[in-house]
C-alpha atoms as a PDB file:
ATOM      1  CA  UNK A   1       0.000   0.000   0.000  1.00  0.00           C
ATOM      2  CA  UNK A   2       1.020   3.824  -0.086  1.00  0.00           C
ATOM      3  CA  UNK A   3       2.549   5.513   2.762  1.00  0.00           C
ATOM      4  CA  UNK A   4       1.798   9.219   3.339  1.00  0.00           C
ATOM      5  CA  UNK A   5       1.932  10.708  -0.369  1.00  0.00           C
ATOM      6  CA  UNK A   6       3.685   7.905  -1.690  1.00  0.00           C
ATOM      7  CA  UNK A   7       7.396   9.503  -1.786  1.00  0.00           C
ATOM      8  CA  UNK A   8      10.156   7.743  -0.811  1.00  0.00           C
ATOM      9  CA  UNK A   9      11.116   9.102   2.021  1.00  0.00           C
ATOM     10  CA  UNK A  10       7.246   9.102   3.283  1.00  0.00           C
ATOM     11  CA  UNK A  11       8.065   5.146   4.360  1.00  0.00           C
ATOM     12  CA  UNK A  12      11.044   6.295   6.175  1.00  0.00           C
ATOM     13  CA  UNK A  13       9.674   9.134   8.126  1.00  0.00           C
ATOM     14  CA  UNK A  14       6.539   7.716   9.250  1.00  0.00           C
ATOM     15  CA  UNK A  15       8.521   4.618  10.698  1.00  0.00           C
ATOM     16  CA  UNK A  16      10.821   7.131  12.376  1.00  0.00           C
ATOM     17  CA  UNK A  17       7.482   8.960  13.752  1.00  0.00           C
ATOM     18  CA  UNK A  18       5.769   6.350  14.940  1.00  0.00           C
ATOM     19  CA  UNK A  19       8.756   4.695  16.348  1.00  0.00           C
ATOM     20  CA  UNK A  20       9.331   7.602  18.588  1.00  0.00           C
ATOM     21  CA  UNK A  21      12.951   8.212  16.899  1.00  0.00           C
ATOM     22  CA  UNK A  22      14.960  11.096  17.453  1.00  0.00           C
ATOM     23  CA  UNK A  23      15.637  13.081  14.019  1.00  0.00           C
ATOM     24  CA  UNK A  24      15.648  16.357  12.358  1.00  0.00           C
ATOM     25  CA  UNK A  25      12.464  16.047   9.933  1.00  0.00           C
ATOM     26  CA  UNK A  26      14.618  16.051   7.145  1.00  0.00           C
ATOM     27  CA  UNK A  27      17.425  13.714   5.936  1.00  0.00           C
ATOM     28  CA  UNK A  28      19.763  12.975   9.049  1.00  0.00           C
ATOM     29  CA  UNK A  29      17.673  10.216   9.949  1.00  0.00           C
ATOM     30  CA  UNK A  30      19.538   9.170  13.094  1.00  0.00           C
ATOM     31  CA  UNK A  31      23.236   7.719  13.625  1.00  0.00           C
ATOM     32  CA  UNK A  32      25.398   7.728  10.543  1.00  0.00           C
ATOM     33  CA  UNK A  33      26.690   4.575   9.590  1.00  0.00           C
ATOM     34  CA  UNK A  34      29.965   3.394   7.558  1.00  0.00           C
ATOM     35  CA  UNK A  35      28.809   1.090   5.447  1.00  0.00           C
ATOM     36  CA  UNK A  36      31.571  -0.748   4.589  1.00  0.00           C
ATOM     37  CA  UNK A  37      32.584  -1.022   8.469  1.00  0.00           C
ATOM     38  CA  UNK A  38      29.112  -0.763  10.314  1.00  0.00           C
ATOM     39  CA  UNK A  39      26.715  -3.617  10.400  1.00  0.00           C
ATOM     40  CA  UNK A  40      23.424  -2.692   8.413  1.00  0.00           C
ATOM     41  CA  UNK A  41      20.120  -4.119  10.106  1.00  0.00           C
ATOM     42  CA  UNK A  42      16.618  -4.292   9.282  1.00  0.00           C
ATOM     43  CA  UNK A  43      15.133  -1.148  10.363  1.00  0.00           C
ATOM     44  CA  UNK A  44      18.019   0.710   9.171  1.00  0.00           C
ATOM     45  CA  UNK A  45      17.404   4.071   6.665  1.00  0.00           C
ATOM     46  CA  UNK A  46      19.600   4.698   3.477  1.00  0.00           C
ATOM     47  CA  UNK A  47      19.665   7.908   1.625  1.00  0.00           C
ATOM     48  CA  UNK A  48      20.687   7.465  -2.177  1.00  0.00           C
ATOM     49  CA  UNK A  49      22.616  10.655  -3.171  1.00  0.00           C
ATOM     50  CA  UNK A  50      23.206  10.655  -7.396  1.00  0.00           C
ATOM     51  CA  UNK A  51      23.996   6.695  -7.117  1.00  0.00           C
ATOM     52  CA  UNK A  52      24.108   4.720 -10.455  1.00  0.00           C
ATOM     53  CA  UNK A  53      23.866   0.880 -10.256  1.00  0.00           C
ATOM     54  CA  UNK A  54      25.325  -1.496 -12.723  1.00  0.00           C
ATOM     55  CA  UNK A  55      24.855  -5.087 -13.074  1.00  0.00           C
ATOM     56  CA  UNK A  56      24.581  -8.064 -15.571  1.00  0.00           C
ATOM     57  CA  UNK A  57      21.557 -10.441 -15.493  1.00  0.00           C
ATOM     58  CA  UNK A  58      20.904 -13.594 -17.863  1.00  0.00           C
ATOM     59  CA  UNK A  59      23.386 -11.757 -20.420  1.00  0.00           C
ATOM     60  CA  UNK A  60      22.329  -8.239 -20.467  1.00  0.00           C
ATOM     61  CA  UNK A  61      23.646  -5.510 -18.711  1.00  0.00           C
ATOM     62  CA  UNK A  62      21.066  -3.169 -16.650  1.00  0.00           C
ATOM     63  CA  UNK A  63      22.253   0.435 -15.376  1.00  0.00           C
ATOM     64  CA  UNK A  64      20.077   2.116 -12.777  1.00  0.00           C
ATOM     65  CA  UNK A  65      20.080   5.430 -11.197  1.00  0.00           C
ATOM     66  CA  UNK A  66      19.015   6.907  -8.573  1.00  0.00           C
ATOM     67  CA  UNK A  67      19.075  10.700  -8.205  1.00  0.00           C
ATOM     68  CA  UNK A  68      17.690  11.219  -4.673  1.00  0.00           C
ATOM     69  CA  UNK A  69      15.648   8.763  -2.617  1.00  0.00           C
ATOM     70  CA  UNK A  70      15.440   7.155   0.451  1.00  0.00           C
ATOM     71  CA  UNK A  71      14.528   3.300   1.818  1.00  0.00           C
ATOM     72  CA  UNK A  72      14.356   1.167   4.609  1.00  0.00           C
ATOM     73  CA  UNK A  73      15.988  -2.214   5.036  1.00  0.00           C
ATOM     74  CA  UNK A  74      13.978  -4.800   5.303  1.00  0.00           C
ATOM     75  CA  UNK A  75      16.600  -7.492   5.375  1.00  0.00           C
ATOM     76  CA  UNK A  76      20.148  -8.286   4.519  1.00  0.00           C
ATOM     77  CA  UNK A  77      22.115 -11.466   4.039  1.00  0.00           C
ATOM     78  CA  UNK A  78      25.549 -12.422   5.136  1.00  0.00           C
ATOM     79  CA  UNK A  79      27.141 -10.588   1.825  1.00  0.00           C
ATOM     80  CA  UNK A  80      25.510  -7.490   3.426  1.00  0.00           C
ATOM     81  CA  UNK A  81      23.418  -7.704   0.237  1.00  0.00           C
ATOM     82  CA  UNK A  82      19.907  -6.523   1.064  1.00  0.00           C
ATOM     83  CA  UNK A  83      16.030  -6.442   0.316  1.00  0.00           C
ATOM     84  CA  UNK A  84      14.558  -2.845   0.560  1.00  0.00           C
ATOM     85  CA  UNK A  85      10.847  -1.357   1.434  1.00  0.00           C
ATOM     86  CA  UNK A  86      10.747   1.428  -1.187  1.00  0.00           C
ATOM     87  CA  UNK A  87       7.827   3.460  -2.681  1.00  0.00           C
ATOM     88  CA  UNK A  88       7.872   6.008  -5.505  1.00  0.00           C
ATOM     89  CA  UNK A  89       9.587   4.247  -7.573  1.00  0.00           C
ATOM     90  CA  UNK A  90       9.657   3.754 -11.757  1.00  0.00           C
ATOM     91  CA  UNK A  91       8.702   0.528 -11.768  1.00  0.00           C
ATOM     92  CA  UNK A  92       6.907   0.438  -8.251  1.00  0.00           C
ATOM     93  CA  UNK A  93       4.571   3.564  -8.022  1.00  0.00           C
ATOM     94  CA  UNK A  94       4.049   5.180  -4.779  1.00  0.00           C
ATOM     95  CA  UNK A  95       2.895   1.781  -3.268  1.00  0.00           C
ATOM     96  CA  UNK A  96       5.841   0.256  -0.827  1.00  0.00           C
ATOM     97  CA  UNK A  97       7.793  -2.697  -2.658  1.00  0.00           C
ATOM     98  CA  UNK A  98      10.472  -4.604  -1.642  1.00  0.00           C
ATOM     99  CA  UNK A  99      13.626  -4.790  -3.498  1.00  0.00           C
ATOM    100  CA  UNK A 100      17.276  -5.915  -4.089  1.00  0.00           C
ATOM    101  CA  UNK A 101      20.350  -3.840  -3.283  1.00  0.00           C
ATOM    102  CA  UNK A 102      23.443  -5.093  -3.765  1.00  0.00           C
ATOM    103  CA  UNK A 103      25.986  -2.460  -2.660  1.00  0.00           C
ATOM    104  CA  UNK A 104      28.843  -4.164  -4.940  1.00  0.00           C
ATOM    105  CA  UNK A 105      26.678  -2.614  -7.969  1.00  0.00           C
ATOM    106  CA  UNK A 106      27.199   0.491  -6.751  1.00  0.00           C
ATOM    107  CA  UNK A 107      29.750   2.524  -9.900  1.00  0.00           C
ATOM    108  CA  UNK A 108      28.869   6.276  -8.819  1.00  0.00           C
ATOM    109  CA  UNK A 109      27.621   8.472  -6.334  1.00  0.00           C
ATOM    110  CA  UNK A 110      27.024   8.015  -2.339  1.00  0.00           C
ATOM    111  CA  UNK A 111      25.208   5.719  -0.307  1.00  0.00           C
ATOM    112  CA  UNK A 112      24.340   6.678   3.193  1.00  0.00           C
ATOM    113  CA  UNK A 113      22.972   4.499   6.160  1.00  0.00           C
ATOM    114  CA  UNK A 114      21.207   6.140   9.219  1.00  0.00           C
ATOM    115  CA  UNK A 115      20.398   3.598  12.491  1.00  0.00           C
ATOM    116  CA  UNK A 116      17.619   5.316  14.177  1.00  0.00           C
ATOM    117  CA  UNK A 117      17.974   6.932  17.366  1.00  0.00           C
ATOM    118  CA  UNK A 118      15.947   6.414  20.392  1.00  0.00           C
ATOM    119  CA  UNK A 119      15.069   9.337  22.452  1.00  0.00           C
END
């Protein structure tokens, strides 16, 4: 279903909201995380900053990009490869979806992980 208006980052603030979590109301969406050092967990936010994803699947090559948006992890596997909740998406809509994100695609831009903050 669609969360708030259906943008991406609708998903992540109402969790943080209802949660109780401490965070600005904009993009700092708790404790900033390295994420090639930090363990990522379910619950955790990640802020997509002008990232472009490459990778090759039965043969053909698929580029993705994504300018500005924001998910939640849902899960991730002992690779840290993980399955997003995202909405507002091109080939989701505004209604949540979950999703693969495997950070090894990542060829440009940044990739940010927030752990939400109790108060």
């Amino acid at each position: 279903k669609k969360v708030g208006r259906g943008e991406c980052w609708d998903l992540a603030a109402q969790a943080l909201n209802q949660s109780g979590a401490l965070w600005d109301g904009a993009y700092a969406f708790g404790k900033r995380l390295d994420l090639n050092r930090d363990c990522v967990f379910p619950g955790d936010i990640i802020q997509f900053e002008n990232v472009q994803v490459q990778y090759t699947k039965q043969n053909a090559v698929y580029r993705e990009t994504m300018d500005h948006h924001t998910a939640v992890v849902f899960s991730v596997d002992e690779n840290k490869n993980m399955i997003l909740a995202e909405q507002n998406t091109s080939d989701g809509g505004k209604r949540v979806r979950l999703s693969e994100f495997i950070p090894g695609n990542v060829r440009t831009g940044n990739v940010y992980v927030y752990r939400p903050v109790s108060p």
